[in-house]
PDB file of N, CA and C in Angstrom:
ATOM      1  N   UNK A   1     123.204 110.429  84.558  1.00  0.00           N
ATOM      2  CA  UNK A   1     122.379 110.608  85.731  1.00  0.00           C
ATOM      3  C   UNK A   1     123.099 111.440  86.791  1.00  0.00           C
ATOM      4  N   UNK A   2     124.124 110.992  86.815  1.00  0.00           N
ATOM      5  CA  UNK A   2     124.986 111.998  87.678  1.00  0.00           C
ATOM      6  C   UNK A   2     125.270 113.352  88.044  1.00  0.00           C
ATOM      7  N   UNK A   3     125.027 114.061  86.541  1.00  0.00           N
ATOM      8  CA  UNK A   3     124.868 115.336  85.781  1.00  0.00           C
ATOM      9  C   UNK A   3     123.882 115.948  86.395  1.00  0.00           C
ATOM     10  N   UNK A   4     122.332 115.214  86.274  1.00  0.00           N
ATOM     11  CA  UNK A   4     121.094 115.572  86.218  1.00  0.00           C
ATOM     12  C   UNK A   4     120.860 116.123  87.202  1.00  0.00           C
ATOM     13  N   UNK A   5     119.853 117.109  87.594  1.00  0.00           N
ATOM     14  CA  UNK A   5     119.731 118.021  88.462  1.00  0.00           C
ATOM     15  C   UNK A   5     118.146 117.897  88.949  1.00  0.00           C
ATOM     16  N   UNK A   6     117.810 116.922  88.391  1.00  0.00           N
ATOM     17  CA  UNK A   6     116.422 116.387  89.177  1.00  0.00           C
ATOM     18  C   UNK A   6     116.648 114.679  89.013  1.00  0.00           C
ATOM     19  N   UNK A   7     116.274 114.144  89.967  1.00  0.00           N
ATOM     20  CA  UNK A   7     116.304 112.506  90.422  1.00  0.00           C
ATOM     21  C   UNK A   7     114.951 112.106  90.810  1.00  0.00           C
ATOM     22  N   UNK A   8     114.922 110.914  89.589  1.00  0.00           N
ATOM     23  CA  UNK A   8     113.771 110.226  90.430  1.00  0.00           C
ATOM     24  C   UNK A   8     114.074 109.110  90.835  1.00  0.00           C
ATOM     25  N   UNK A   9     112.957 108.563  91.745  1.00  0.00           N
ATOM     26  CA  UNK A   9     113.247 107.483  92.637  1.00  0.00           C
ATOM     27  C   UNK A   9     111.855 107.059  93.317  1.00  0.00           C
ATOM     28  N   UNK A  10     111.733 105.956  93.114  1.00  0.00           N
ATOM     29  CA  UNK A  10     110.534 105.197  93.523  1.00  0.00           C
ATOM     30  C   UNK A  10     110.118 104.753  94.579  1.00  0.00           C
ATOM     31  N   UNK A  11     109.204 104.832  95.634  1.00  0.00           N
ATOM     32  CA  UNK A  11     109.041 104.675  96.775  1.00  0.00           C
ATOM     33  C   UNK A  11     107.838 104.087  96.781  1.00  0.00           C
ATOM     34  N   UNK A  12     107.492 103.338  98.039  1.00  0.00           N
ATOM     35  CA  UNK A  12     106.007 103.206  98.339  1.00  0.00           C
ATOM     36  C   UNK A  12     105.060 103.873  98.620  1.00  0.00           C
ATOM     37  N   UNK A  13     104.037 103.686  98.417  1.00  0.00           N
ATOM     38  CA  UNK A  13     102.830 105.072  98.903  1.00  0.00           C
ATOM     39  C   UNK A  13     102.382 104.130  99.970  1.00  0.00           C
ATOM     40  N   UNK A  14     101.791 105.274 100.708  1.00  0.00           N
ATOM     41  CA  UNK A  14     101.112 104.949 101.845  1.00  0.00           C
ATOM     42  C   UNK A  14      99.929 105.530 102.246  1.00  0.00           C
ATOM     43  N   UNK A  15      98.974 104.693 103.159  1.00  0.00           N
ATOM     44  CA  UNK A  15      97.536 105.061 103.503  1.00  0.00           C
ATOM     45  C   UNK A  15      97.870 105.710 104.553  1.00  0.00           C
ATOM     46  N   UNK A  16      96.490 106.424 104.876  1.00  0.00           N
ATOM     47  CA  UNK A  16      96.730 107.394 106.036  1.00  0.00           C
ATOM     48  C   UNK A  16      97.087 106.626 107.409  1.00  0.00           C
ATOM     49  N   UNK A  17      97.219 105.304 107.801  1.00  0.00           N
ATOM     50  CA  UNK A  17      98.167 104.799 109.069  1.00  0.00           C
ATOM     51  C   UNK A  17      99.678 104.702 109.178  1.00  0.00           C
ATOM     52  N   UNK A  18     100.073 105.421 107.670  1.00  0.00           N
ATOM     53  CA  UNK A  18     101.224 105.053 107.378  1.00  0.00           C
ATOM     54  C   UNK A  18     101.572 103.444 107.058  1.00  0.00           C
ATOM     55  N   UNK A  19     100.929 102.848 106.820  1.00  0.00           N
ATOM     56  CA  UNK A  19     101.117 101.195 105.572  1.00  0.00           C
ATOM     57  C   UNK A  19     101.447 101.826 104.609  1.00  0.00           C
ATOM     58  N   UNK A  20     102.456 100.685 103.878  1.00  0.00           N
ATOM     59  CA  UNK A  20     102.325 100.407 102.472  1.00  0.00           C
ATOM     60  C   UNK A  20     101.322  99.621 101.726  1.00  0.00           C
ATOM     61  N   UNK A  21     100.972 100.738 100.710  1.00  0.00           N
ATOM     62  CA  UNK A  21     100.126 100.223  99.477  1.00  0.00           C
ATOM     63  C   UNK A  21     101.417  99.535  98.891  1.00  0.00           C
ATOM     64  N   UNK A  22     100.737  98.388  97.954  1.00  0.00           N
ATOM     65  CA  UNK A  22     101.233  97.825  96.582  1.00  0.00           C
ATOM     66  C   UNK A  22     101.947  98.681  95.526  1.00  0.00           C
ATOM     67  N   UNK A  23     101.207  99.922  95.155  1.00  0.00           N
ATOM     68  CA  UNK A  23     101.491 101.094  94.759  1.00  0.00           C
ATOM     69  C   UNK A  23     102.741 101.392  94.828  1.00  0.00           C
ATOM     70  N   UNK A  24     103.362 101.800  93.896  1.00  0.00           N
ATOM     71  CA  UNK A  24     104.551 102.529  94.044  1.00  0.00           C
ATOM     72  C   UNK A  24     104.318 104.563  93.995  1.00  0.00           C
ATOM     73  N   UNK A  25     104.935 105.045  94.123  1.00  0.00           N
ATOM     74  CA  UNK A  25     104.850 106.489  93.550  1.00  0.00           C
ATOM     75  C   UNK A  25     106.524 107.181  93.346  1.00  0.00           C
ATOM     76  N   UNK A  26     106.408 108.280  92.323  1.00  0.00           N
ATOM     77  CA  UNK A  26     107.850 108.633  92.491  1.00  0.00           C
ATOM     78  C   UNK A  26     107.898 110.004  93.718  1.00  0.00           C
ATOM     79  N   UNK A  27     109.229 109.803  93.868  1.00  0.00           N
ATOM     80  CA  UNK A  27     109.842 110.730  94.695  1.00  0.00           C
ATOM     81  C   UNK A  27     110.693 111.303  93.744  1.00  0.00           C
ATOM     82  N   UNK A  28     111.013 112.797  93.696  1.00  0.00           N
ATOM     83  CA  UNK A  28     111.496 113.990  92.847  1.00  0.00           C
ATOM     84  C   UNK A  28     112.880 114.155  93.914  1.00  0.00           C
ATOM     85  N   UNK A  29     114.129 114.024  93.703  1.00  0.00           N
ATOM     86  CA  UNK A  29     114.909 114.880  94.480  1.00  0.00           C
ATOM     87  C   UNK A  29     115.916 115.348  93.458  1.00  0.00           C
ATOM     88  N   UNK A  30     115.907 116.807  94.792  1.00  0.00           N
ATOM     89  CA  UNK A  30     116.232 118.340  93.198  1.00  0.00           C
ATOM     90  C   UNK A  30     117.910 118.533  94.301  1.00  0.00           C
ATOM     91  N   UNK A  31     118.573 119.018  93.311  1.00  0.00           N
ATOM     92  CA  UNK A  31     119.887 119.333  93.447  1.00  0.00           C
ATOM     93  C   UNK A  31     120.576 120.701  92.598  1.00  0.00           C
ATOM     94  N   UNK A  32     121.098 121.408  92.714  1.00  0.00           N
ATOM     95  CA  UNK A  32     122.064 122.271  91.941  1.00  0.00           C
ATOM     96  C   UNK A  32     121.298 123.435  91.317  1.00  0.00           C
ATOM     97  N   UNK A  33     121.059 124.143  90.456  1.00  0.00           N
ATOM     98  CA  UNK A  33     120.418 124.910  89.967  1.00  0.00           C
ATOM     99  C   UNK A  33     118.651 124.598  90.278  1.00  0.00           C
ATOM    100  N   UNK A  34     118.244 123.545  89.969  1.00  0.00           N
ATOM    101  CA  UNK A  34     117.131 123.327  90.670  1.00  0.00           C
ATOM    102  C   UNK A  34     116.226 123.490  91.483  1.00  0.00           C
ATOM    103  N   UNK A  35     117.387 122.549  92.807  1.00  0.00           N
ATOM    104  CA  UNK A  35     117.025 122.507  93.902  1.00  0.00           C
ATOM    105  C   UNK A  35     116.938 124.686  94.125  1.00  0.00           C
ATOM    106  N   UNK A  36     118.108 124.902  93.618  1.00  0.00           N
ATOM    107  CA  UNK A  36     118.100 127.175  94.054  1.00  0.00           C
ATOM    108  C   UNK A  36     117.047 127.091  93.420  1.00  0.00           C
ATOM    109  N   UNK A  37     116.399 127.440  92.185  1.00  0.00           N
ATOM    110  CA  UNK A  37     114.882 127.641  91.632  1.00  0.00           C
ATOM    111  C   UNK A  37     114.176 127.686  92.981  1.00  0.00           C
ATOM    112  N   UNK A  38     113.608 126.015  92.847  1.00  0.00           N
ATOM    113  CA  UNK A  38     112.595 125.455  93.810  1.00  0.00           C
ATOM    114  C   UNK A  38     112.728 126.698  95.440  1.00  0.00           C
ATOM    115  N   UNK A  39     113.637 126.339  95.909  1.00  0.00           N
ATOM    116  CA  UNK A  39     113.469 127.301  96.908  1.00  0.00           C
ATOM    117  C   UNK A  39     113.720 128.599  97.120  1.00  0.00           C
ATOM    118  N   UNK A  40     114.069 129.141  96.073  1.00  0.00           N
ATOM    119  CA  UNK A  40     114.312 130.683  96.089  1.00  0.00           C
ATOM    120  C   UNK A  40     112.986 131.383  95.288  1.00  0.00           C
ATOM    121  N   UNK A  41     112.324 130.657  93.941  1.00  0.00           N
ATOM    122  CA  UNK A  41     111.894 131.129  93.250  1.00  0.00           C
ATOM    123  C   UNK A  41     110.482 130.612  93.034  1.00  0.00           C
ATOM    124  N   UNK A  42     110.342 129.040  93.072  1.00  0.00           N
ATOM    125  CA  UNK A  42     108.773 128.361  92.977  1.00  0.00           C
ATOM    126  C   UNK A  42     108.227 128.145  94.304  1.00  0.00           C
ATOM    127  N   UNK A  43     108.954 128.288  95.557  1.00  0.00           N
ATOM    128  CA  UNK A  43     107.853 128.467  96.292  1.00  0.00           C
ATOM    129  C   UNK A  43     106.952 129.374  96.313  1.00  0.00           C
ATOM    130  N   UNK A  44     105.559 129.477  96.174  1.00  0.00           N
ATOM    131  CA  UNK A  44     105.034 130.734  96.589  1.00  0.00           C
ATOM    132  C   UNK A  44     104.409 130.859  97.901  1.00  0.00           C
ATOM    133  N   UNK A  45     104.548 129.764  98.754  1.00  0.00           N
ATOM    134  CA  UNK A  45     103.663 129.957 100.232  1.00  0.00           C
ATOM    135  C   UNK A  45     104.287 128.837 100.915  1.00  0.00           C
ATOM    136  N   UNK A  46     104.248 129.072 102.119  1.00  0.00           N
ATOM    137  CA  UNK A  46     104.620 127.404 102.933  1.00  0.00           C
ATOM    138  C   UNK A  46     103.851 127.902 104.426  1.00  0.00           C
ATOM    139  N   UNK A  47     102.579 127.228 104.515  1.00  0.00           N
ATOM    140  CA  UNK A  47     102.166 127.572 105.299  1.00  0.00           C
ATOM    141  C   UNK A  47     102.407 126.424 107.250  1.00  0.00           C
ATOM    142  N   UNK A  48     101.312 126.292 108.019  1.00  0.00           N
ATOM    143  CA  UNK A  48     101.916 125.658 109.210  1.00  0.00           C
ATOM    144  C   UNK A  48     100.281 125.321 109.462  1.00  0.00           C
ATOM    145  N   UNK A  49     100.135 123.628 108.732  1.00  0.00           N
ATOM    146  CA  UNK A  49      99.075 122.662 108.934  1.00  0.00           C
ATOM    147  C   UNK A  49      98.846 122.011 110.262  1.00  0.00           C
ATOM    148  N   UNK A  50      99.462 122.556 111.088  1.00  0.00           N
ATOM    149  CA  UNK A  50      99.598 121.835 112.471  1.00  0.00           C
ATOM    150  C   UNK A  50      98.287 121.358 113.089  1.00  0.00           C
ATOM    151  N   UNK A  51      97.604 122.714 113.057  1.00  0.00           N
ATOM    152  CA  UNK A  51      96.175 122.515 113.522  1.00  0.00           C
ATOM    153  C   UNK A  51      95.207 121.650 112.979  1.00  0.00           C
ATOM    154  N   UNK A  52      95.541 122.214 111.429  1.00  0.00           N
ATOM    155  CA  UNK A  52      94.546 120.840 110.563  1.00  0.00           C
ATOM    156  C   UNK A  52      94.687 119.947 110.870  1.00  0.00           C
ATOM    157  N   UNK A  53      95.815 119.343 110.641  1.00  0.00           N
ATOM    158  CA  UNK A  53      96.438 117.842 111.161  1.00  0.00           C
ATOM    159  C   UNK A  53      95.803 117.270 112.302  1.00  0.00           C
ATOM    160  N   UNK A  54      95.863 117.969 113.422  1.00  0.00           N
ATOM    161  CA  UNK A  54      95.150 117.668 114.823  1.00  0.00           C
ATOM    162  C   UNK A  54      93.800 117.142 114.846  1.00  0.00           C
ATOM    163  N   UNK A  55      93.165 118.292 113.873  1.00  0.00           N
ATOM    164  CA  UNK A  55      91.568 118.221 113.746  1.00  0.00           C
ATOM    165  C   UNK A  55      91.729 117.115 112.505  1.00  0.00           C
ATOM    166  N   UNK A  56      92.165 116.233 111.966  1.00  0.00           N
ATOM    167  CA  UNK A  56      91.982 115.566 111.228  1.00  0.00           C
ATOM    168  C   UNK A  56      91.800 114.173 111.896  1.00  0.00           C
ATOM    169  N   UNK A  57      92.843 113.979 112.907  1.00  0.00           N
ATOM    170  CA  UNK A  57      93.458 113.076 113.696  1.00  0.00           C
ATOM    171  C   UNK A  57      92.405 111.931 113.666  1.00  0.00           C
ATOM    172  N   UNK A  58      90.897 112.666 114.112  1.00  0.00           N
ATOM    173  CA  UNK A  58      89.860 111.926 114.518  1.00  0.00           C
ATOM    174  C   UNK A  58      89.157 111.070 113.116  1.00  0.00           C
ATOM    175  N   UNK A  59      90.071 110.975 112.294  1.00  0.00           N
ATOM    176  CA  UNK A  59      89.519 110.162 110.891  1.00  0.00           C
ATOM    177  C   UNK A  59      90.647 109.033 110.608  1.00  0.00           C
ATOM    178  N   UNK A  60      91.444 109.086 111.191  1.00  0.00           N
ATOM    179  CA  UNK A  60      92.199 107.863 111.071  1.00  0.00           C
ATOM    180  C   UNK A  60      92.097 106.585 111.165  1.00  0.00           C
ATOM    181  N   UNK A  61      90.992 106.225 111.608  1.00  0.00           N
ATOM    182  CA  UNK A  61      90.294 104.430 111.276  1.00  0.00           C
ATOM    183  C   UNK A  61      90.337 104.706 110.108  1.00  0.00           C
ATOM    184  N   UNK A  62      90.320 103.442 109.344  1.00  0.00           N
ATOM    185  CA  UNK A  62      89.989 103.297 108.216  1.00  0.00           C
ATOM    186  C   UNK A  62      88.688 103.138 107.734  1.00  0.00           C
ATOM    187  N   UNK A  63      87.603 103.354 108.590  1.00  0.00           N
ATOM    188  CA  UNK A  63      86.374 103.361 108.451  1.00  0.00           C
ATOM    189  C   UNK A  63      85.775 104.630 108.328  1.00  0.00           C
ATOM    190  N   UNK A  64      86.773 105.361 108.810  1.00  0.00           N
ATOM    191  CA  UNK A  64      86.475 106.928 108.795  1.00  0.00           C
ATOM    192  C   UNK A  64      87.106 107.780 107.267  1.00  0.00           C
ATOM    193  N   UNK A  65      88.149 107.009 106.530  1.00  0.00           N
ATOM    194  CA  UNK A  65      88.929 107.356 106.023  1.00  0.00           C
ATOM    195  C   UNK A  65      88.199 108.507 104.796  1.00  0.00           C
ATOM    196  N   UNK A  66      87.368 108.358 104.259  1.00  0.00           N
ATOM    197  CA  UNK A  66      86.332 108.898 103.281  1.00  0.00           C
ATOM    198  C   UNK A  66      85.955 110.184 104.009  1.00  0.00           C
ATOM    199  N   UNK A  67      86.151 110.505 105.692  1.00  0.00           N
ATOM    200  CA  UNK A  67      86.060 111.920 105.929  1.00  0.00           C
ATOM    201  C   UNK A  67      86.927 112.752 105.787  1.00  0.00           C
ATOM    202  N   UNK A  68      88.610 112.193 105.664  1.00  0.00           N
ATOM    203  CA  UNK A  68      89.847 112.894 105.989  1.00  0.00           C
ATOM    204  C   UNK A  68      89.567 113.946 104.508  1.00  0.00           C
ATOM    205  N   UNK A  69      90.058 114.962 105.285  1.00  0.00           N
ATOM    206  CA  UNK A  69      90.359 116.265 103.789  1.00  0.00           C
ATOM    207  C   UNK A  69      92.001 115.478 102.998  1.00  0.00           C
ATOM    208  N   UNK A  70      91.772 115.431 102.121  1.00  0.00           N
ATOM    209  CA  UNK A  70      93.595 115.135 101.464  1.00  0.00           C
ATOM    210  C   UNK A  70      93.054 115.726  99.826  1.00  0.00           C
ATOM    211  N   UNK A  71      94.529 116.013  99.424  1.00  0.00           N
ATOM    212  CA  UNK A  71      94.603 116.784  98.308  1.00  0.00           C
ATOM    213  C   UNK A  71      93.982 114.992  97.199  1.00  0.00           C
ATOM    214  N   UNK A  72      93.589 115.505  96.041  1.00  0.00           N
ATOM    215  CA  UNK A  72      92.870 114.638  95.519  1.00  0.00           C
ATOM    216  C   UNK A  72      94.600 114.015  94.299  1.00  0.00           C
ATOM    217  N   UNK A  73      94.102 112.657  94.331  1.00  0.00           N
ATOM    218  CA  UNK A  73      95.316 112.286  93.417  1.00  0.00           C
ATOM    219  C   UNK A  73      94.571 111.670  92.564  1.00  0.00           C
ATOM    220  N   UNK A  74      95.420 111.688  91.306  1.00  0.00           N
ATOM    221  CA  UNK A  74      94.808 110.570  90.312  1.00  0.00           C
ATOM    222  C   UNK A  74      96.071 110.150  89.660  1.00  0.00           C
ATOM    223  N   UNK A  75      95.553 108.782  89.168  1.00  0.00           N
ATOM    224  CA  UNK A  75      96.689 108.055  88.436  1.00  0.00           C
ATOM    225  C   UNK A  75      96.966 108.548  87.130  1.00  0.00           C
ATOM    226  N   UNK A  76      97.773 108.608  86.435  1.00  0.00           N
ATOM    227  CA  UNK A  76      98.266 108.887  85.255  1.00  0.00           C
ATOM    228  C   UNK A  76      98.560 108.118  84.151  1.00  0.00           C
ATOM    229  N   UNK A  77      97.821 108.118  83.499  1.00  0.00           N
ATOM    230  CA  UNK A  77      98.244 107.025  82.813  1.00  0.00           C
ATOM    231  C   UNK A  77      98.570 106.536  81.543  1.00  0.00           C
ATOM    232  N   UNK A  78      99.895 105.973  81.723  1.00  0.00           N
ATOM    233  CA  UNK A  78     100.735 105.840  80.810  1.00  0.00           C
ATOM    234  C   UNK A  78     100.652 104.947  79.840  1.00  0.00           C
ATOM    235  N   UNK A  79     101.010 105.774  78.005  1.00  0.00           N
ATOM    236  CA  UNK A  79     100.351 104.726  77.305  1.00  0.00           C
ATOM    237  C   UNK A  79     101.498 104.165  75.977  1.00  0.00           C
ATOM    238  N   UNK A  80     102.787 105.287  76.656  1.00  0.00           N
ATOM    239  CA  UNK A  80     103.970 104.881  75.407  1.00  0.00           C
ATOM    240  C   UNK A  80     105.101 103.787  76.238  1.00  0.00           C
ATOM    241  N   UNK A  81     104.865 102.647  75.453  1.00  0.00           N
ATOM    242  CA  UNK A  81     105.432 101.671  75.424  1.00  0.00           C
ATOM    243  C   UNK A  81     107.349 101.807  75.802  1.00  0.00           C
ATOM    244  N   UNK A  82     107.384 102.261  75.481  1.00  0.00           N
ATOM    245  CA  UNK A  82     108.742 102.979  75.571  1.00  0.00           C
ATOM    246  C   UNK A  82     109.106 103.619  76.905  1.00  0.00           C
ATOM    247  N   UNK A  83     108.098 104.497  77.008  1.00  0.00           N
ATOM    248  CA  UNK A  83     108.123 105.212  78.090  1.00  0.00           C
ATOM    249  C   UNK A  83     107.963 103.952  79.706  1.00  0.00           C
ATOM    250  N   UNK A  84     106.527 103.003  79.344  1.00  0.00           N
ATOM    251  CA  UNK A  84     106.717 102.260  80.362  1.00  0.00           C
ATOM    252  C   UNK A  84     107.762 101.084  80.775  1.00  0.00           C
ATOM    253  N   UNK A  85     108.434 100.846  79.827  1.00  0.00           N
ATOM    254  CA  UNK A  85     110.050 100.203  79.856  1.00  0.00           C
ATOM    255  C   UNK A  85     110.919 100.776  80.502  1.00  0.00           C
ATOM    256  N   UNK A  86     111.010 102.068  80.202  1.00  0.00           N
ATOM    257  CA  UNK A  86     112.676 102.695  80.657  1.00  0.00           C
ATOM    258  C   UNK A  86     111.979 103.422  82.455  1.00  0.00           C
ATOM    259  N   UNK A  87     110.680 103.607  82.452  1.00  0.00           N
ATOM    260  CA  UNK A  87     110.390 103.587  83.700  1.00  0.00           C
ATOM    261  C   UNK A  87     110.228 102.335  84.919  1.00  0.00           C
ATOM    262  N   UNK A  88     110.020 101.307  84.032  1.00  0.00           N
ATOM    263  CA  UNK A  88     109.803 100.141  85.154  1.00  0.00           C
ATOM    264  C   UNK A  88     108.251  99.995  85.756  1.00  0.00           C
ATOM    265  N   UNK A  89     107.027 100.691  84.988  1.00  0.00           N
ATOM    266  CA  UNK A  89     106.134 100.402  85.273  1.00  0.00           C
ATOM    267  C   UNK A  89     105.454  98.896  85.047  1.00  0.00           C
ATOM    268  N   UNK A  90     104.461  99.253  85.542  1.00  0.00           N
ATOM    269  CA  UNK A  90     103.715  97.358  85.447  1.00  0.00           C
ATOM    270  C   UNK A  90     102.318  97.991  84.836  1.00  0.00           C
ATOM    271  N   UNK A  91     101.409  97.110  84.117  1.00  0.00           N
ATOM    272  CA  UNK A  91     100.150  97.283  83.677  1.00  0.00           C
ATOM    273  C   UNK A  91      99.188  96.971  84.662  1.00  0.00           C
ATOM    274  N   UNK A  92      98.368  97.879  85.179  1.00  0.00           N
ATOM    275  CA  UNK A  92      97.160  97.048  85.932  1.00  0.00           C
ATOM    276  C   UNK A  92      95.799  97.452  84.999  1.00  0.00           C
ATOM    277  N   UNK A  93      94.961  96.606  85.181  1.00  0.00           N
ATOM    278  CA  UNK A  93      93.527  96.763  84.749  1.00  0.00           C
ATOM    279  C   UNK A  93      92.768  97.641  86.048  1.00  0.00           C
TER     280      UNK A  93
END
């Protein structure tokens, strides 16, 4: 692991008030040849959401939450036994 030049690491996800969900999600952190790629070579844009953000602001109840724009996620889901061991996942229905 030490070697490795990408790290994962498990964190909580969170709703748009910033709570924790139950949920876990991973976090990616890049180092060494990598981390140079990632920022020299796979970025292709980094733009400045400031404004969106602002104009979003007004959806932050959670009653509102179904208006906020957010990039769409879906779960993934994992079905090798193996794989969910050495990751530390849990089964939900």
């Amino acid at each position: 692991m030490k070697r490795s030049s990408v790290r994962v690491q498990w964190d909580p996800d969170h709703n748009p008030m910033g709570e924790k969900f139950e949920r876990r999600v991973i976090q990616l952190g890049l180092r060494g040849e990598t981390l140079r790629n990632y920022s020299r070579d796979w970025i292709v844009k980094i733009e400045n959401i400031t404004e969106f953000v602002q104009q979003q602001r007004i959806y932050r109840e959670p009653s509102k939450w179904t208006d906020l724009i957010t990039p769409k996620e879906n779960v993934y889901p994992v079905e090798n036994s193996e794989i969910i061991h050495k990751l530390g996942l849990s089964i939900r229905d």
